[in-house]
C-alpha atoms as a PDB file:
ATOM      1  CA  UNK A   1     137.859  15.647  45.642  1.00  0.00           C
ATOM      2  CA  UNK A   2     136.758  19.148  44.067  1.00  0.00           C
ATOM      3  CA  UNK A   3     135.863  19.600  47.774  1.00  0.00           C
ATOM      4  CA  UNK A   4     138.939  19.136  48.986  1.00  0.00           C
ATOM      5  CA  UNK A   5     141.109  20.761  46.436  1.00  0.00           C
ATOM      6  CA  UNK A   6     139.155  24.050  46.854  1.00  0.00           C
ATOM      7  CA  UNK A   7     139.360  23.957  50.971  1.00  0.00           C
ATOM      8  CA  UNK A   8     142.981  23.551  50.512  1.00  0.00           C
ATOM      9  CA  UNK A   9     143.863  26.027  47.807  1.00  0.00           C
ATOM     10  CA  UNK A  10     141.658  28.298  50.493  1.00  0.00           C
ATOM     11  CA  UNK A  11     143.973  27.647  53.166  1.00  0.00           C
ATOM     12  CA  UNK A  12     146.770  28.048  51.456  1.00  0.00           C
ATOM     13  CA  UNK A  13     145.669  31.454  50.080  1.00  0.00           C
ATOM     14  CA  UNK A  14     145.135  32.147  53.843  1.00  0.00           C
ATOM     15  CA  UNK A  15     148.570  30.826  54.791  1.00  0.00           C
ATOM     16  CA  UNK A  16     150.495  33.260  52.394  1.00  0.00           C
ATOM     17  CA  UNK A  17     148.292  36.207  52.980  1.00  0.00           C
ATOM     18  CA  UNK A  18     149.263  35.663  57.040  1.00  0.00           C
ATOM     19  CA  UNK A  19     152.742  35.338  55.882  1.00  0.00           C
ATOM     20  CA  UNK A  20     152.921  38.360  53.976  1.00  0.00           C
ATOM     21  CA  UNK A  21     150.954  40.251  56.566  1.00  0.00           C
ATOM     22  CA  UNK A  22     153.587  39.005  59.265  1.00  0.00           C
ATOM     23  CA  UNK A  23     156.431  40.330  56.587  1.00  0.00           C
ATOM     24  CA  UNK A  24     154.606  43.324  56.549  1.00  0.00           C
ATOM     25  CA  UNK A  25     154.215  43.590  60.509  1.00  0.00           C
ATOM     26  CA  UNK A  26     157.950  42.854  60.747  1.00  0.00           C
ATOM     27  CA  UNK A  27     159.319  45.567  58.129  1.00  0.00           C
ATOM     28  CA  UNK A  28     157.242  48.229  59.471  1.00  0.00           C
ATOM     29  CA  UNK A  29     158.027  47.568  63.266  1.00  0.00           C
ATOM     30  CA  UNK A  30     161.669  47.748  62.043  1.00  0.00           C
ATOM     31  CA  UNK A  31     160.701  51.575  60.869  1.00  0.00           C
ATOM     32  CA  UNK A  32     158.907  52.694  64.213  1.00  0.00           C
ATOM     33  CA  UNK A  33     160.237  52.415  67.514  1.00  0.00           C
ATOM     34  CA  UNK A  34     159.079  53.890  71.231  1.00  0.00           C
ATOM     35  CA  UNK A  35     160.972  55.946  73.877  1.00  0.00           C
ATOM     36  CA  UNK A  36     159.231  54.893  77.013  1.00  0.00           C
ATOM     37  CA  UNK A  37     159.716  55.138  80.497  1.00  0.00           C
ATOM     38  CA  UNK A  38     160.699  58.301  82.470  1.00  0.00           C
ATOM     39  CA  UNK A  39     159.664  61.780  81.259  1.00  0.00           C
ATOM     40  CA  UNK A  40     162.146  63.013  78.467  1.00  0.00           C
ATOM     41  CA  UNK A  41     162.929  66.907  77.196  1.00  0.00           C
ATOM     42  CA  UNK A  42     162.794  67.021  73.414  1.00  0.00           C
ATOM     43  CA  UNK A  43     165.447  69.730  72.057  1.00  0.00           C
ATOM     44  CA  UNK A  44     165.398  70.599  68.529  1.00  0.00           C
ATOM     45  CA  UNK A  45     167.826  72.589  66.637  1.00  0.00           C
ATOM     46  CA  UNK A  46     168.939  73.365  63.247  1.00  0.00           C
ATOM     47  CA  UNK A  47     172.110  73.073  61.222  1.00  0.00           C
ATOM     48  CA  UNK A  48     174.272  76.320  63.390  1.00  0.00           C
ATOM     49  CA  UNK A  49     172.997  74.834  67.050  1.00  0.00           C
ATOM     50  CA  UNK A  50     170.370  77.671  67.626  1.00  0.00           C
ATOM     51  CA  UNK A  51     167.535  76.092  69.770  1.00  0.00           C
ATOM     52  CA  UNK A  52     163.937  76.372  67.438  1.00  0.00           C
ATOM     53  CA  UNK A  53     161.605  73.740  69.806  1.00  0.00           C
ATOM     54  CA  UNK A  54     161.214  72.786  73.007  1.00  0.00           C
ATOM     55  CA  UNK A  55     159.022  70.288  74.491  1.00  0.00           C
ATOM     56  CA  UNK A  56     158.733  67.162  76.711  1.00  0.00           C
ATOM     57  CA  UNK A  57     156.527  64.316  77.208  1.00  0.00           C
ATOM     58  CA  UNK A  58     157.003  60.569  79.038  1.00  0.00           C
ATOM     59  CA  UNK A  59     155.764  58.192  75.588  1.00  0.00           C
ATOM     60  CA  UNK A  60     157.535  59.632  72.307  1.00  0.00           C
ATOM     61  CA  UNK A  61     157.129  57.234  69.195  1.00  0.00           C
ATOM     62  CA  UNK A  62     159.211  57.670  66.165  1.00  0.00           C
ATOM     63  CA  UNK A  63     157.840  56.596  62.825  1.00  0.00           C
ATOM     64  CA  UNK A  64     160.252  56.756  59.851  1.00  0.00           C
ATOM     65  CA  UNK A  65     158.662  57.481  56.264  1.00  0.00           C
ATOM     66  CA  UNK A  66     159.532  55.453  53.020  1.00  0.00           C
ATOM     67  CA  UNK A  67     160.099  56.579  49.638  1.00  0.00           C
ATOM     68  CA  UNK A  68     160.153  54.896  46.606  1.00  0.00           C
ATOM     69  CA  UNK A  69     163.289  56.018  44.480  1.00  0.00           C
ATOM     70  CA  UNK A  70     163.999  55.526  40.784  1.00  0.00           C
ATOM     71  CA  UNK A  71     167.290  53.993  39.878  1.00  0.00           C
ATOM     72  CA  UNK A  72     168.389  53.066  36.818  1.00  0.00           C
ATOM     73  CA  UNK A  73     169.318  49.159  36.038  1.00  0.00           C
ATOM     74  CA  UNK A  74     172.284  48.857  33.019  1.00  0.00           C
ATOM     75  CA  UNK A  75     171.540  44.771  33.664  1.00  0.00           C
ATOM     76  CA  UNK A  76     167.680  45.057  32.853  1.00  0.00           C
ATOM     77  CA  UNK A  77     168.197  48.256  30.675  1.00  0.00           C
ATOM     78  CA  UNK A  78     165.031  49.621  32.855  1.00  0.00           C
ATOM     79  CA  UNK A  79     163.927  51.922  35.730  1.00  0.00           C
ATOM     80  CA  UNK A  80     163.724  49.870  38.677  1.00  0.00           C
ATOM     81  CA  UNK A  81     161.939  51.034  41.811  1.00  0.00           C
ATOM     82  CA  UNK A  82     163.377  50.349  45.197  1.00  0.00           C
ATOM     83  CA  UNK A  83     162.336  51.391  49.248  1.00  0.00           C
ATOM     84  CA  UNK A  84     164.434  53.383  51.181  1.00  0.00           C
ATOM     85  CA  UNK A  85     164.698  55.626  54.511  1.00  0.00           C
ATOM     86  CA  UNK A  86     163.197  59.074  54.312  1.00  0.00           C
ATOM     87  CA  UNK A  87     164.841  62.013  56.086  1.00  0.00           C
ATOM     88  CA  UNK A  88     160.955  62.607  57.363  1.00  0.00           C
ATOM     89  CA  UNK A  89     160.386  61.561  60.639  1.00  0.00           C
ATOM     90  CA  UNK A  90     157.113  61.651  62.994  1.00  0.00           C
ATOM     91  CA  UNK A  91     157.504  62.033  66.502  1.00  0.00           C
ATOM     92  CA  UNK A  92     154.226  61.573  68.280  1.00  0.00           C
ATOM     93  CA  UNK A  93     154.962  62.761  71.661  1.00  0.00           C
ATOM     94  CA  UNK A  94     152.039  62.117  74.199  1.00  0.00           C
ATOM     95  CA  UNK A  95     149.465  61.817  71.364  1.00  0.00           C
ATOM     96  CA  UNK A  96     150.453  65.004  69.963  1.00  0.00           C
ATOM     97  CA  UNK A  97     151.857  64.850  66.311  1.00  0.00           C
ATOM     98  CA  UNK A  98     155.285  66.828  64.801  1.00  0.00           C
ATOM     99  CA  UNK A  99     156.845  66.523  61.424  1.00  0.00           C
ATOM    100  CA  UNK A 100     160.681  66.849  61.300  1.00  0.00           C
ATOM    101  CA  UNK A 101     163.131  66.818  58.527  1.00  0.00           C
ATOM    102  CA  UNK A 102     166.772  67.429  58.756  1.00  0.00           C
ATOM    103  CA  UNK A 103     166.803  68.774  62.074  1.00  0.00           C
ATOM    104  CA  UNK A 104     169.123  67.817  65.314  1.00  0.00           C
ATOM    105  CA  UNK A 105     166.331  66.088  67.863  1.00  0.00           C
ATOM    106  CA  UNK A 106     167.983  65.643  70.979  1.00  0.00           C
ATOM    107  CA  UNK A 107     165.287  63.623  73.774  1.00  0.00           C
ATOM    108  CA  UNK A 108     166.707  62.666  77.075  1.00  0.00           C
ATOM    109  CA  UNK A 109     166.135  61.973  80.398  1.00  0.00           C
ATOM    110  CA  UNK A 110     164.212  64.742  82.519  1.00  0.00           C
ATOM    111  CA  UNK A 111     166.446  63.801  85.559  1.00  0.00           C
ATOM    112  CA  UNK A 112     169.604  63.738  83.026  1.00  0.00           C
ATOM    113  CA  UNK A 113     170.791  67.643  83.446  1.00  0.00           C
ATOM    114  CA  UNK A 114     173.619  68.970  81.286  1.00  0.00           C
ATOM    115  CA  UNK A 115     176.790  70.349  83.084  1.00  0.00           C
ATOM    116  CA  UNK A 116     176.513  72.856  80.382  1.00  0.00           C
ATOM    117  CA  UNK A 117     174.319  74.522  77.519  1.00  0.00           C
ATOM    118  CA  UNK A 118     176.639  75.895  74.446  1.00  0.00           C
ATOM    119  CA  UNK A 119     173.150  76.769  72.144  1.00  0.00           C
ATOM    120  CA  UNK A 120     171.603  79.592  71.148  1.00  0.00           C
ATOM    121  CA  UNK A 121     167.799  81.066  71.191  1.00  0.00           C
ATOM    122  CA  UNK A 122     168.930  83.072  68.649  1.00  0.00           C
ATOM    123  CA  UNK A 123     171.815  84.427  66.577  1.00  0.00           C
ATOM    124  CA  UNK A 124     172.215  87.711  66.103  1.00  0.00           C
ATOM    125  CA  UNK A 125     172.490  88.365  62.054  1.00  0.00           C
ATOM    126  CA  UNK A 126     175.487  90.948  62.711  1.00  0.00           C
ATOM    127  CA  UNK A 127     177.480  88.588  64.687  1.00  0.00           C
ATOM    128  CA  UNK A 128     180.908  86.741  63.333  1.00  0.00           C
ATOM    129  CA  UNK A 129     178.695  83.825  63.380  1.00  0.00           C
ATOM    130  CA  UNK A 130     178.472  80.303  65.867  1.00  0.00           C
ATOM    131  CA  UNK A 131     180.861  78.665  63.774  1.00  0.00           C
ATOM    132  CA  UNK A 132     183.869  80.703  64.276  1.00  0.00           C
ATOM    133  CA  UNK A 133     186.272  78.420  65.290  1.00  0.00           C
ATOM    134  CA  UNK A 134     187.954  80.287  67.921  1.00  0.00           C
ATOM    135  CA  UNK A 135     184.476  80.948  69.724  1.00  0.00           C
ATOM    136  CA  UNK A 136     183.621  77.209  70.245  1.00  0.00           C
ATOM    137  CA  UNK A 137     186.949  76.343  71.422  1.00  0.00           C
ATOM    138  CA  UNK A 138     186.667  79.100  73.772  1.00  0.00           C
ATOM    139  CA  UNK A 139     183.586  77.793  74.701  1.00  0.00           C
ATOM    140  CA  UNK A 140     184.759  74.486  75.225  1.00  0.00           C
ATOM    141  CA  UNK A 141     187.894  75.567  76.889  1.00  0.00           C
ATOM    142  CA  UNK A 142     186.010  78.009  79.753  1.00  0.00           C
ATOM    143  CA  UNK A 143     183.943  75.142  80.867  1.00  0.00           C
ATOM    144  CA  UNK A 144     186.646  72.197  80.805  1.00  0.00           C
ATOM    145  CA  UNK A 145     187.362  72.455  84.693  1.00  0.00           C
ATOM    146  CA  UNK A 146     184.313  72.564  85.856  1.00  0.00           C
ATOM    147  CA  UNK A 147     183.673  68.845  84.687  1.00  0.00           C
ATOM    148  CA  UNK A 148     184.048  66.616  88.322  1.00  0.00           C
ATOM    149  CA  UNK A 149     183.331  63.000  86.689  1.00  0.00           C
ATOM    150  CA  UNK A 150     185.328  60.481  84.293  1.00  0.00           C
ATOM    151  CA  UNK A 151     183.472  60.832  81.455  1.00  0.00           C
ATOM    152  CA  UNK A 152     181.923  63.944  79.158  1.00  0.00           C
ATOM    153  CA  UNK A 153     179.267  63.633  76.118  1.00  0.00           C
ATOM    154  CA  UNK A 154     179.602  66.453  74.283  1.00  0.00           C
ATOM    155  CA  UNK A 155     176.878  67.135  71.420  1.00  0.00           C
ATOM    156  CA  UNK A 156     177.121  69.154  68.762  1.00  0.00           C
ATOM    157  CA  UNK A 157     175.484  70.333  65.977  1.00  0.00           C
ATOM    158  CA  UNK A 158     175.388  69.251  62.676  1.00  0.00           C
ATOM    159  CA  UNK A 159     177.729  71.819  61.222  1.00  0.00           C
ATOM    160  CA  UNK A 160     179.869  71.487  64.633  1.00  0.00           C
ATOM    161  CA  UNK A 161     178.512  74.032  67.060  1.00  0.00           C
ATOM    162  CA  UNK A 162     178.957  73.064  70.841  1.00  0.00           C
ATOM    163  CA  UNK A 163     175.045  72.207  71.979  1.00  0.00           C
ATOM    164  CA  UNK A 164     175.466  70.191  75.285  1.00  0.00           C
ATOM    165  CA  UNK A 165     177.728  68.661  77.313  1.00  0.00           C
ATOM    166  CA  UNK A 166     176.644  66.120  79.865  1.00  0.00           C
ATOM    167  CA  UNK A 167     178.834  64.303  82.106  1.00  0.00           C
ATOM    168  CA  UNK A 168     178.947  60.785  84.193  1.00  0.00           C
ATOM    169  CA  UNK A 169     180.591  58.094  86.110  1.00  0.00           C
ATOM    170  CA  UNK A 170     178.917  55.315  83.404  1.00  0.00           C
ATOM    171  CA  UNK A 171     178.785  56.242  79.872  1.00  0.00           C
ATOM    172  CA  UNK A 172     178.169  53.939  76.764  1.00  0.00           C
ATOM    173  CA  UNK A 173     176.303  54.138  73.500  1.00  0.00           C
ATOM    174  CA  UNK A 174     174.969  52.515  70.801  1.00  0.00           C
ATOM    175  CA  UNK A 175     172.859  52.263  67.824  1.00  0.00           C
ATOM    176  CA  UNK A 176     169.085  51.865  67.970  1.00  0.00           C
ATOM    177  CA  UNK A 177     167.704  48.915  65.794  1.00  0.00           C
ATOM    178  CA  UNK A 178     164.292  50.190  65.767  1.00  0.00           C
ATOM    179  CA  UNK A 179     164.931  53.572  65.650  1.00  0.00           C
ATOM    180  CA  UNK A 180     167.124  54.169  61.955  1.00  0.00           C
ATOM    181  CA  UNK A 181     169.440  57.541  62.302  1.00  0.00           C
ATOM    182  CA  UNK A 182     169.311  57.407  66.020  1.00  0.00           C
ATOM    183  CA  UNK A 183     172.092  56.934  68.531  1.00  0.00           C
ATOM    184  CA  UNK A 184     170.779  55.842  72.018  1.00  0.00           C
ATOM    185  CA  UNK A 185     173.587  57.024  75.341  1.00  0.00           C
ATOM    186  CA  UNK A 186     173.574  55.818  78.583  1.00  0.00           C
ATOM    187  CA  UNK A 187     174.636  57.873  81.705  1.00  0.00           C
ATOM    188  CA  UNK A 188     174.433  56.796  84.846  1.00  0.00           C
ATOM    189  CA  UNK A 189     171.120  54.604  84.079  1.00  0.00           C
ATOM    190  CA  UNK A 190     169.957  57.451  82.227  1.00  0.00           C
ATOM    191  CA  UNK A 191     168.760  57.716  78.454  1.00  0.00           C
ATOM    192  CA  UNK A 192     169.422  60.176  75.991  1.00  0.00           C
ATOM    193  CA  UNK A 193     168.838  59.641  72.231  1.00  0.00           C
ATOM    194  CA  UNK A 194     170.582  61.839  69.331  1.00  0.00           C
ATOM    195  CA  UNK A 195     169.448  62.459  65.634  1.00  0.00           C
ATOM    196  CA  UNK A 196     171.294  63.614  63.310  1.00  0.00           C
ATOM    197  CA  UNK A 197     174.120  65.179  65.553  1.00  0.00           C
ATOM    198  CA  UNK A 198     177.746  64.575  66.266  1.00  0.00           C
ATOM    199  CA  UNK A 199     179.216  64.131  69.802  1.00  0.00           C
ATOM    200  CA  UNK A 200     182.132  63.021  71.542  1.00  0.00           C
ATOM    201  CA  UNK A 201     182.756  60.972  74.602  1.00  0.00           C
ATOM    202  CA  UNK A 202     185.625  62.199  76.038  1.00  0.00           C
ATOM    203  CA  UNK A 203     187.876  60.792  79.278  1.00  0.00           C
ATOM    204  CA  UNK A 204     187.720  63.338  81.890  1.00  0.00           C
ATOM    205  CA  UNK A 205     191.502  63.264  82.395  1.00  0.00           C
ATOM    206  CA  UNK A 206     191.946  64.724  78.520  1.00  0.00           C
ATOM    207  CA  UNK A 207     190.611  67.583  79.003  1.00  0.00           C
ATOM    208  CA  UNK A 208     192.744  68.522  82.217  1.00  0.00           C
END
């Protein structure tokens, strides 16, 4: 009987490690997802739109880092500790390792070429600056004709500078499960995934 009450307990133990090691598995695949397939341009840039990396590869995986943050319980009258979503991310493009925080990462489709490039290399410290209002509209507006298709994806910065804009018979979006902060487009059969950046998909006919 002691037999047999020990090779359970044993399997047991084994049973709810497994389960907690499939938990694990499941949490952290939810944190880490893959862009695979065709070759892919990664464009970074910071807050103002100014281009600060380049670089491309055809397998990019994105790993999201966890915190542990303190936050203060009035129920418990203690300091309880709770997971959450870094603003760190690893991108591991082709083997090769890069740390990025706060940044706009733009990654899409080698094939997939913008109608038009808004960014910067550089700004110029004497200039009225990329965020005067009148500039990007101008911008905007000396470009708006030479559009030929239904739909436009304009992408902008995070402080609303003009970056791309990309156009397409088939456009449509939405939210990446696997990949937290990340917005995944489709045009024309062709992927392009946005972090932390705003865009628009406009009808053709409104900007006419």
């Amino acid at each position: 009987m002691k037999k047999k009450a020990f090779t359970l307990a044993v399997l047991l133990l084994l049973a709810a490690a497994l389960t907690g090691c499939a938990r694990l598995q499941s949490g952290v695949h939810d944190l880490h997802g893959s862009i695979i397939g065709n070759e892919y341009n990664i464009d970074i840039f910071d807050n103002t739109g100014v281009r600060t990396l380049r670089s491309h590869g055809k397998r990019i995986d994105i790993d999201n880092n966890i915190v542990e943050e303190k936050t203060y319980s009035s129920d418990s009258e203690s300091w309880l500790s709770t997971k959450t979503l870094s603003s760190v991310i690893t991108i591991t493009i082709d083997g090769k390792q890069m740390i990025s925080c706060g940044d706009t990462c733009i990654f899409y489709d080698k094939r997939l070429k913008p109608e038009y490039e808004f960014y910067l290399d550089s700004m110029d410290s004497t200039s009225s600056g990329i965020m005067d209002s009148t500039l990007i509209s101008g911008m905007v507006n000396s470009v708006k004709n030479e559009f030929g298709k239904p739909m436009v994806v304009v992408i902008k910065s995070q402080m609303g500078a003009p970056i791309y804009a990309f156009s397409g018979h088939k456009v449509y979006w939405e939210v990446q499960e696997d990949l937290p902060r990340f917005t995944k487009l489709m045009i024309d059969g062709m992927a392009l995934y946005i972090h932390r950046a705003n865009f628009q998909i406009i009808d053709k006919a409104l900007l006419d």
